[in-house]
Protein backbone atom coordinates (compact mmCIF):
# COMPACT_ATOMS: atom_id res chain seq x y z
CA UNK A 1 30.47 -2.23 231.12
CA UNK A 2 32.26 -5.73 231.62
CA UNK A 3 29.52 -8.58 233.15
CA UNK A 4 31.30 -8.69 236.69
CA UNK A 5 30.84 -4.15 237.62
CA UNK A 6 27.22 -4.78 236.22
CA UNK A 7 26.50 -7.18 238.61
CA UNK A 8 28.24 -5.36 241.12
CA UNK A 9 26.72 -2.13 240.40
CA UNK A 10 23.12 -3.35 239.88
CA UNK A 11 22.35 -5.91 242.40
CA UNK A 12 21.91 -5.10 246.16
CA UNK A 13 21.62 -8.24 247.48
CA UNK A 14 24.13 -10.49 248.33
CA UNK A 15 25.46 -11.83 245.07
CA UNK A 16 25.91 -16.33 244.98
CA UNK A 17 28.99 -17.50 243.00
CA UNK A 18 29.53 -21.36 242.57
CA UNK A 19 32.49 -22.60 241.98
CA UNK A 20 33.09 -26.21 240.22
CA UNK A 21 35.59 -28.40 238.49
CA UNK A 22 35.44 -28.39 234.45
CA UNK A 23 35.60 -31.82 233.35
CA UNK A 24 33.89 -32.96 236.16
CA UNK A 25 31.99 -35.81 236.94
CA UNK A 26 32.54 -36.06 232.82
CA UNK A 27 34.53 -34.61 230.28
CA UNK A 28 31.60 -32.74 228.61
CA UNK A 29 29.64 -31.88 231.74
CA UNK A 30 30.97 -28.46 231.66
CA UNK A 31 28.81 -26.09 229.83
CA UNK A 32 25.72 -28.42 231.34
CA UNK A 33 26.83 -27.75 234.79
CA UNK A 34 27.27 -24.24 233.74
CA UNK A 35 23.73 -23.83 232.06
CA UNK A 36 22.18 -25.69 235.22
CA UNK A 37 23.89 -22.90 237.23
CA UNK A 38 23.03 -19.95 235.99
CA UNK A 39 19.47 -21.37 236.23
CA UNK A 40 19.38 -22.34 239.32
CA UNK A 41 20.13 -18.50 240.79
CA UNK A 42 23.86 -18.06 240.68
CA UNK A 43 24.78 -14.72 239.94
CA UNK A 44 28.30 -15.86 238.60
CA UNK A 45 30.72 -18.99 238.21
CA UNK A 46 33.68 -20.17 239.15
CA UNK A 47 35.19 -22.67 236.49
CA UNK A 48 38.10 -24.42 238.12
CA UNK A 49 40.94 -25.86 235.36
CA UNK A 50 42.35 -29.47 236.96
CA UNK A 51 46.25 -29.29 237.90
CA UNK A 52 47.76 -32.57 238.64
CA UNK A 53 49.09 -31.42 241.80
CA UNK A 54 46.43 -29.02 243.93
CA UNK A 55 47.78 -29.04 247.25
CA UNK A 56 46.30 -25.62 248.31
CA UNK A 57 42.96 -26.94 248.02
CA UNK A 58 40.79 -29.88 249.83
CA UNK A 59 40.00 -33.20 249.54
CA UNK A 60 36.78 -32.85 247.43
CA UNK A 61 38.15 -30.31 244.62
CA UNK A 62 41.70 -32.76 244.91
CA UNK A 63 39.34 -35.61 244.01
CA UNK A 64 37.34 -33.58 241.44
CA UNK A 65 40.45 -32.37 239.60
CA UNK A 66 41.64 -35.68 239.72
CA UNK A 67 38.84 -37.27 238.17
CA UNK A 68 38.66 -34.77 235.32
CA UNK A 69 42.21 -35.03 234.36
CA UNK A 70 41.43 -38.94 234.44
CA UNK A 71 38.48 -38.12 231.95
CA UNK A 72 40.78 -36.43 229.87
CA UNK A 73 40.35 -32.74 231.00
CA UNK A 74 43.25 -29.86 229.70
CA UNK A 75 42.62 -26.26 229.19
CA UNK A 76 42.51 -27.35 225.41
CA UNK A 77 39.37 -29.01 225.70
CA UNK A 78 37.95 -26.69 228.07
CA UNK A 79 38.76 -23.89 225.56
CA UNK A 80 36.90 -25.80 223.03
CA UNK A 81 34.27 -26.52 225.23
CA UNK A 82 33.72 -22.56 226.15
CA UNK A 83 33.41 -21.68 222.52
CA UNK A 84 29.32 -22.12 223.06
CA UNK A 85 29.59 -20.65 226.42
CA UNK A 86 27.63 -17.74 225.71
CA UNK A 87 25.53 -18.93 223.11
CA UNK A 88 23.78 -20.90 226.86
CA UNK A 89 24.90 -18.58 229.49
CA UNK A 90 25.27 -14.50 230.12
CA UNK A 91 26.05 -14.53 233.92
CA UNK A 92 29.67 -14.01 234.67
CA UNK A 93 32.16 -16.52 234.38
CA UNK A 94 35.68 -16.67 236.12
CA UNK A 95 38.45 -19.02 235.43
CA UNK A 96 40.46 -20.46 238.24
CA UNK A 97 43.40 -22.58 238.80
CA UNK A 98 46.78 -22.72 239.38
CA UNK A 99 49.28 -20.99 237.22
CA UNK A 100 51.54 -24.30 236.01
CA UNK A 101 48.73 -25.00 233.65
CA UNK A 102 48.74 -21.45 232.21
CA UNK A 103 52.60 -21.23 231.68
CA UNK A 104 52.23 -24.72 229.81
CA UNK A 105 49.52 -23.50 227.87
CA UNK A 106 51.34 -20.05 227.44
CA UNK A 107 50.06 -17.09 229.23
CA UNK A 108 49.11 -14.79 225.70
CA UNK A 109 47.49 -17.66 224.31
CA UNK A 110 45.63 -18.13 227.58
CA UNK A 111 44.47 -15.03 227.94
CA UNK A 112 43.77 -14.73 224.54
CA UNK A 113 41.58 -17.70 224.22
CA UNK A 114 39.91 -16.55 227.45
CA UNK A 115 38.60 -13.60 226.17
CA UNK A 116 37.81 -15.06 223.26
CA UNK A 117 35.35 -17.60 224.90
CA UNK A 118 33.63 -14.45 226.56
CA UNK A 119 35.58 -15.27 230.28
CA UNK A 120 35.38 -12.53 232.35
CA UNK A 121 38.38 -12.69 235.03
CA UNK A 122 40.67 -15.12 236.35
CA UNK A 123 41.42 -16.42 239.67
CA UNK A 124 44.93 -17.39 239.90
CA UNK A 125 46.06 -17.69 243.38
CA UNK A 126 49.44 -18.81 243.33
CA UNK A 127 50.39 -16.46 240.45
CA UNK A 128 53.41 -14.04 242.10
């Protein structure tokens, strides 16, 4: 059973997810902030991958994804980054951005390097 239906199945309660910008307020805050997380009670995360041009969402993830692309942020370095992801976390984790960055990066190679890191879904709302 995948991480996301155990969590489901299992707890009763209402479950917390957290959403928050990878490469943000630094380029290698990401698996910290992730860590921190996890102990802090969330039940699963929300990684958001910057886009240059996030007009479907507000001013403070607009500024966050704007500041991580300024530190240097691409799904390149946040695949390399999630290679330790589960070596410091076992709650769920969900990808989630805009799909311009995942035809750039190539959609098999996405999804393959997502799995590989141990990502459990994606969250692509513009994706037709």
């Amino acid at each position: 059973m995948n991480r996301l239906n155990e969590l489901f199945n299992k707890k009763k309660e209402p479950i917390l997810s957290i959403y928050f910008t990878a490469g943000y307020p630094h380029l290698e805050s990401t698996l910290d902030i992730a860590e921190a997380l996890e102990k802090a009670g969330a039940d699963f995360i929300e990684i958001g991958f910057p886009y240059s041009d996030p007009l479907a969402d507000g001013p403070v993830i607009q500024n966050s994804s704007q500041v991580a692309l300024e530190n240097g942020m691409n799904l390149k370095i946040l695949f390399e980054q999630l290679k330790d992801l589960r070596k410091r976390t076992s709650i769920p984790v969900l990808l989630m951005g805009y799909v311009n960055p995942v035809l750039q990066y190539g959609v098999e190679n996405f999804c393959n390097m997502a799995s590989r890191v141990g990502v459990d879904g994606l969250i692509i709302p513009d994706l037709p």
